[in-house]
N, C-alpha and C. Protein backbone atom coordinates (compact mmCIF):
# COMPACT_ATOMS: atom_id res chain seq x y z
N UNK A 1 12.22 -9.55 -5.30
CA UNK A 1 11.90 -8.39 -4.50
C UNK A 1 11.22 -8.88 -3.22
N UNK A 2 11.66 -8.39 -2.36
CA UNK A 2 10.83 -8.82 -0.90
C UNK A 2 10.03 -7.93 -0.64
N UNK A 3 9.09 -8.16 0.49
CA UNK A 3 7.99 -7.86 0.79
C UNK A 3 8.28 -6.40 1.13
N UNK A 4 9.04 -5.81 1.80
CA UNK A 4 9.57 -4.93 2.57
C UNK A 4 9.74 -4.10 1.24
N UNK A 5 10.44 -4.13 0.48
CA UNK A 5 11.19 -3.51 -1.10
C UNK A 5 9.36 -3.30 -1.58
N UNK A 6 8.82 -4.20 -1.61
CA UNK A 6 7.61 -3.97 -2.58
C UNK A 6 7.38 -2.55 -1.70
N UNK A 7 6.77 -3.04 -0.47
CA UNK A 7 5.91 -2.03 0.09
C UNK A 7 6.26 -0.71 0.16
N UNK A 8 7.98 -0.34 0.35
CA UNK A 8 8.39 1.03 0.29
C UNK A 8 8.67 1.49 -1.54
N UNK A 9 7.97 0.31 -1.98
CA UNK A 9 8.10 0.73 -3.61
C UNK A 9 6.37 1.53 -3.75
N UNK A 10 5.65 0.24 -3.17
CA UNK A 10 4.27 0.87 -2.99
C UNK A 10 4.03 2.28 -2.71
N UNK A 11 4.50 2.55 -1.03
CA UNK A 11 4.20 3.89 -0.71
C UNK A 11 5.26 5.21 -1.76
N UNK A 12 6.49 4.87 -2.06
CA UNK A 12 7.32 5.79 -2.86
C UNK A 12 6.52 6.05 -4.38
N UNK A 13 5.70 5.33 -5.05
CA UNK A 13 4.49 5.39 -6.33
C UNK A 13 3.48 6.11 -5.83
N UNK A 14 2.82 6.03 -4.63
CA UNK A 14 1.59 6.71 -4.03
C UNK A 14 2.30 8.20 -3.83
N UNK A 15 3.32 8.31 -3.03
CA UNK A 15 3.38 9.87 -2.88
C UNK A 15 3.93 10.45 -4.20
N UNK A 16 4.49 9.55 -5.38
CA UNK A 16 4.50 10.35 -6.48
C UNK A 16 2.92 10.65 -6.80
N UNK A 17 1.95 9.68 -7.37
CA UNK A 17 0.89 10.29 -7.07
C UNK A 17 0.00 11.27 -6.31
N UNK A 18 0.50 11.35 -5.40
CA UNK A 18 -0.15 12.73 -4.89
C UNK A 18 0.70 14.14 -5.08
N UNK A 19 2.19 13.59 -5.29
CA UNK A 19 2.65 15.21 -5.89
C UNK A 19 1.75 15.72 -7.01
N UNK A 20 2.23 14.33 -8.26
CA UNK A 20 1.56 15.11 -9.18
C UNK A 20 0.14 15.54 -9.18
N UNK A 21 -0.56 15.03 -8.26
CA UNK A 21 -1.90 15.75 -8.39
C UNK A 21 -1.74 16.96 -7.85
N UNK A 22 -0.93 17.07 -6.85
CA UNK A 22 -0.72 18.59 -6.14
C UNK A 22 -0.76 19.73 -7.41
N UNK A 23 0.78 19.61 -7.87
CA UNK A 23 1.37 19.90 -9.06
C UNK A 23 -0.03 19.95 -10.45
N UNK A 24 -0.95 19.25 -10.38
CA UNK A 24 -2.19 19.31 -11.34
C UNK A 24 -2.90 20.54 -10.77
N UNK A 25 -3.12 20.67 -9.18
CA UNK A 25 -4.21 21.57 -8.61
C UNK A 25 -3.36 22.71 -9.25
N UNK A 26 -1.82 22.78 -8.81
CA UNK A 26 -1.86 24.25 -9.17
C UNK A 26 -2.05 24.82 -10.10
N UNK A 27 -1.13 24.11 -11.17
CA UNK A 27 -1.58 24.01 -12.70
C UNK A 27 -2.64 24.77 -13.01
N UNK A 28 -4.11 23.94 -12.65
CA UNK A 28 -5.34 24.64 -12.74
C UNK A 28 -5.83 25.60 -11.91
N UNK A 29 -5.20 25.93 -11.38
CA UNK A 29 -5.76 26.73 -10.10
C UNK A 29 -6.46 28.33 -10.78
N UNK A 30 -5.86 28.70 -11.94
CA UNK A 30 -6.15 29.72 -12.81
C UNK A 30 -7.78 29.43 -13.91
N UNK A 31 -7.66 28.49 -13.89
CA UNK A 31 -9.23 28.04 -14.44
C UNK A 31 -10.74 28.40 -13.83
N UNK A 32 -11.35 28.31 -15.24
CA UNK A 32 -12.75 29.16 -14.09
C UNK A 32 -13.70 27.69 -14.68
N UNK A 33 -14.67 28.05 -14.15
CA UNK A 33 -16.03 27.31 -14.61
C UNK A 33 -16.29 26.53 -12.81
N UNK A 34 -17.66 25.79 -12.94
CA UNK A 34 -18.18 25.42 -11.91
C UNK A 34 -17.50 23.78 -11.62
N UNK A 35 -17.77 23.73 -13.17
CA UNK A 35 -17.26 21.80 -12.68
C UNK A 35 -15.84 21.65 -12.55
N UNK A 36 -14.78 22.58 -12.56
CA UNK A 36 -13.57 22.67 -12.64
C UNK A 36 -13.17 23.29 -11.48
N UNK A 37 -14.33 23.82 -10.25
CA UNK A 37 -14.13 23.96 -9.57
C UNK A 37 -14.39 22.96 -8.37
N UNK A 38 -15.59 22.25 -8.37
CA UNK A 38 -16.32 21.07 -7.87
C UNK A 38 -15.03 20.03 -7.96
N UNK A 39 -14.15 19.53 -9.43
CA UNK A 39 -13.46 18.33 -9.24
C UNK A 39 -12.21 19.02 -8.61
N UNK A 40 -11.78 20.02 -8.61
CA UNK A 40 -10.26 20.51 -7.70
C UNK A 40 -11.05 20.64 -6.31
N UNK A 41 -12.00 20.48 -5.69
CA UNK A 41 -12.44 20.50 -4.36
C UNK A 41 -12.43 19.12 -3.79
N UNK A 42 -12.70 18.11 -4.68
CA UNK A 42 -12.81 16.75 -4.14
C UNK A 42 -11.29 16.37 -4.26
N UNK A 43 -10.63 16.72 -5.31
CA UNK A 43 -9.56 15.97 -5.45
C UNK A 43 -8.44 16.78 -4.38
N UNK A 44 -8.70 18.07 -3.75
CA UNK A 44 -8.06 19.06 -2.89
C UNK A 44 -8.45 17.76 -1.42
N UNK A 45 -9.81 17.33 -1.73
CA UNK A 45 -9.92 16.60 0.12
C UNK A 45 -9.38 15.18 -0.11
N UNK A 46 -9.31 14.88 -1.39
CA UNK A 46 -8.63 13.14 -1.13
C UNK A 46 -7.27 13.33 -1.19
N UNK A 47 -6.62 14.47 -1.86
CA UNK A 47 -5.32 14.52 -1.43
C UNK A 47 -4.54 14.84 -0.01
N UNK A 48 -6.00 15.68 0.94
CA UNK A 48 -5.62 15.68 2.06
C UNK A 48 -5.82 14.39 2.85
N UNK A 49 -6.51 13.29 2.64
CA UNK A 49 -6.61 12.14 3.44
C UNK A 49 -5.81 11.27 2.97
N UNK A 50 -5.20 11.20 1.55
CA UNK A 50 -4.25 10.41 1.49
C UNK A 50 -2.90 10.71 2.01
N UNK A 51 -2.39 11.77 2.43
CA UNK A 51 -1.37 12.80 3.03
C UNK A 51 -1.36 12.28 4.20
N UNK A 52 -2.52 11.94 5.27
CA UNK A 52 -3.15 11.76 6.43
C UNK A 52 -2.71 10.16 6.44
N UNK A 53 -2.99 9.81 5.52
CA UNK A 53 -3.16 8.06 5.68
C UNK A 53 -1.55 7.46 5.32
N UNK A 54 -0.90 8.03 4.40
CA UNK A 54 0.77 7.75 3.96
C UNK A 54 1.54 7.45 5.26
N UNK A 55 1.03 8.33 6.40
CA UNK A 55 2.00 8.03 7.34
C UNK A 55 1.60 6.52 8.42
N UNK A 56 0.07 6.58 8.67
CA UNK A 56 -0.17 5.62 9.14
C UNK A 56 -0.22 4.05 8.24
N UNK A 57 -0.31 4.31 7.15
CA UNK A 57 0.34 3.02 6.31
C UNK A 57 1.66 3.10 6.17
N UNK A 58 2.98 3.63 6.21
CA UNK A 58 3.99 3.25 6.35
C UNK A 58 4.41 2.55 7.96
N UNK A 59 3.56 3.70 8.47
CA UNK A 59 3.76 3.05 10.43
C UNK A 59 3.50 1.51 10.65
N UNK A 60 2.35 1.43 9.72
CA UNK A 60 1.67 -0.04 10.08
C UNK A 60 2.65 -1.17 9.26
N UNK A 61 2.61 -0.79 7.75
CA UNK A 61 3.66 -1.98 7.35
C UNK A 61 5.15 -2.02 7.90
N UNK A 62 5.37 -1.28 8.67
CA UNK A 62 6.99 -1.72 8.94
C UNK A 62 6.68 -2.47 10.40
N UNK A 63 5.67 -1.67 11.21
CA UNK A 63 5.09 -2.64 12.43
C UNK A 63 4.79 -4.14 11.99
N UNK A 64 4.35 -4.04 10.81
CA UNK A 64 3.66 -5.51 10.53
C UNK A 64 4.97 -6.30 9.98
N UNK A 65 6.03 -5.94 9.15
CA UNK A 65 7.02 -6.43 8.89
C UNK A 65 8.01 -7.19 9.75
N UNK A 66 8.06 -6.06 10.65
CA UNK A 66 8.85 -6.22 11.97
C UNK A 66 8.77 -7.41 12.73
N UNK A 67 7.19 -7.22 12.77
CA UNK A 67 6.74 -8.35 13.52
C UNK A 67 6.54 -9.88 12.82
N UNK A 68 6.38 -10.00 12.46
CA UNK A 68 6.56 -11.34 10.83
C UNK A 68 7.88 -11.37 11.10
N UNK A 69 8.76 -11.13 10.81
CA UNK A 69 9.77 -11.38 10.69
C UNK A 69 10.60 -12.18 11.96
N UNK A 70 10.28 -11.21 12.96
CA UNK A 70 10.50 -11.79 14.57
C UNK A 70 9.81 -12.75 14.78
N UNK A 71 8.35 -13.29 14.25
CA UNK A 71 7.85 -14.81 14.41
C UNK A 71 8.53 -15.34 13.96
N UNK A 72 8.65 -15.15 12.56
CA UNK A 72 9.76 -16.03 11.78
C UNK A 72 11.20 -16.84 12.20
N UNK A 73 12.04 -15.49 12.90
CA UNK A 73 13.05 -16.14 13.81
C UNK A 73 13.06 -16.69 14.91
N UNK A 74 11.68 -16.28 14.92
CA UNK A 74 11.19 -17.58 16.76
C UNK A 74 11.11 -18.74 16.55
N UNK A 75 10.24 -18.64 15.22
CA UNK A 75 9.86 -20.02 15.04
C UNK A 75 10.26 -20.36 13.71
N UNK A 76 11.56 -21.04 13.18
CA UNK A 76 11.54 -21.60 12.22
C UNK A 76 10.70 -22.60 11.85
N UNK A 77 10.87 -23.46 12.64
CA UNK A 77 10.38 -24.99 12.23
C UNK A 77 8.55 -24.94 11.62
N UNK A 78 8.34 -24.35 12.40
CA UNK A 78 6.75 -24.24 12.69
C UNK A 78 6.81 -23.29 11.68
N UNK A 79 6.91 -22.49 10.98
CA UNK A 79 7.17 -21.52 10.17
C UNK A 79 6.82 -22.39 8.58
N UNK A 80 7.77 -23.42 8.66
CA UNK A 80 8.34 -23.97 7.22
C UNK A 80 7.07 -25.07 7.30
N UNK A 81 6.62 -25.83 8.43
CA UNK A 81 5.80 -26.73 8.68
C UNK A 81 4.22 -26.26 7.72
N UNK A 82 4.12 -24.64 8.34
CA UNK A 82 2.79 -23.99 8.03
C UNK A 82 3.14 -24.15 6.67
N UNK A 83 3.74 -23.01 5.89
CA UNK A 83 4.10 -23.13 4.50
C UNK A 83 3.81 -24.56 3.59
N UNK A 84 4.42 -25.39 3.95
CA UNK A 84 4.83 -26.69 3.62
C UNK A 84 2.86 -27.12 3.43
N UNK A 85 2.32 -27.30 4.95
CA UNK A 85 0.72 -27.84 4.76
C UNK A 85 -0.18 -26.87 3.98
N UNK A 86 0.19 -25.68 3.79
CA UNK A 86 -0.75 -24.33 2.79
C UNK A 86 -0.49 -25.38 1.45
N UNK A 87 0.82 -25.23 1.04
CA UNK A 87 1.45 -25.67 -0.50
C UNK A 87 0.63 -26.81 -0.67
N UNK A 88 0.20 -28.10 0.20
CA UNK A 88 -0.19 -29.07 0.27
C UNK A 88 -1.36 -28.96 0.02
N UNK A 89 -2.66 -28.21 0.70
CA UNK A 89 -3.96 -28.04 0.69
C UNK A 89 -3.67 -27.21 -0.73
N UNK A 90 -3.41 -26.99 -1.03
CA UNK A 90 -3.38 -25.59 -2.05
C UNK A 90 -3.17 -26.90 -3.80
N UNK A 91 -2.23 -27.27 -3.46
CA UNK A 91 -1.51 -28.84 -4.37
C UNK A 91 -3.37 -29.58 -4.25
N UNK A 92 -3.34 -30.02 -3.47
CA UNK A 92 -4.79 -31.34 -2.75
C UNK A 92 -5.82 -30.48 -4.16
N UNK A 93 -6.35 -29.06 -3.86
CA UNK A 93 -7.18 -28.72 -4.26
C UNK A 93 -7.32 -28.45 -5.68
N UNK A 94 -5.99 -27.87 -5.72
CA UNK A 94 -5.81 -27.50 -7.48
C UNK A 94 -6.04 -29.08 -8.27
N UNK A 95 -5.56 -30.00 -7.71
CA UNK A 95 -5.79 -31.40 -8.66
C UNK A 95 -7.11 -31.97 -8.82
N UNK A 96 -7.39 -32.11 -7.39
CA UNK A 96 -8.95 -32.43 -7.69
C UNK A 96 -10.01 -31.88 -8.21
N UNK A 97 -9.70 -30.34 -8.91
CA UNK A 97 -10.26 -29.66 -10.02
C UNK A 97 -9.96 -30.69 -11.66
């Protein structure tokens, strides 16, 4: 799975999560008591900021994708070079544990 697949897997799980909470408010919406009113008020405002935020996190990871990707084809060499010295420091450190 690539990065791109994860992330529109990511956001497509999140807005199922917020349906079904939608789909929960209404559900309860017929319920009485105080604390049943208190948790459908908080969960009424985080469903509005996550609503708010879905679009600017899809905006940003495809901006950020986009752009990764276009380094990538700029720069192969230097690309595989970086990779290559991470794996190395990464190799160096794990042994000398």
């Amino acid at each position: 799975m690539t990065t791109a697949e994860a992330n529109e897997r990511l956001i497509r799980d999140l807005k199922a999560v917020v349906n079904d909470a939608e789909e929960l408010m209404k559900a309860t919406a017929g319920q009485a008591g105080e604390a049943v009113g208190r948790v459908r008020a908080r969960l009424g405002a985080a469903l509005e900021s996550a609503k708010e935020n879905f679009g600017d996190l899809g905006e940003q990871a495809s901006g950020t994708l986009k752009a990764t990707d276009r380094c990538i084809r700029d720069h192969p060499y230097e690309t595989v070079g970086v990779a290559f010295g991470v794996g190395l420091l990464i190799g160096l450190l794990v042994r000398g544990k």
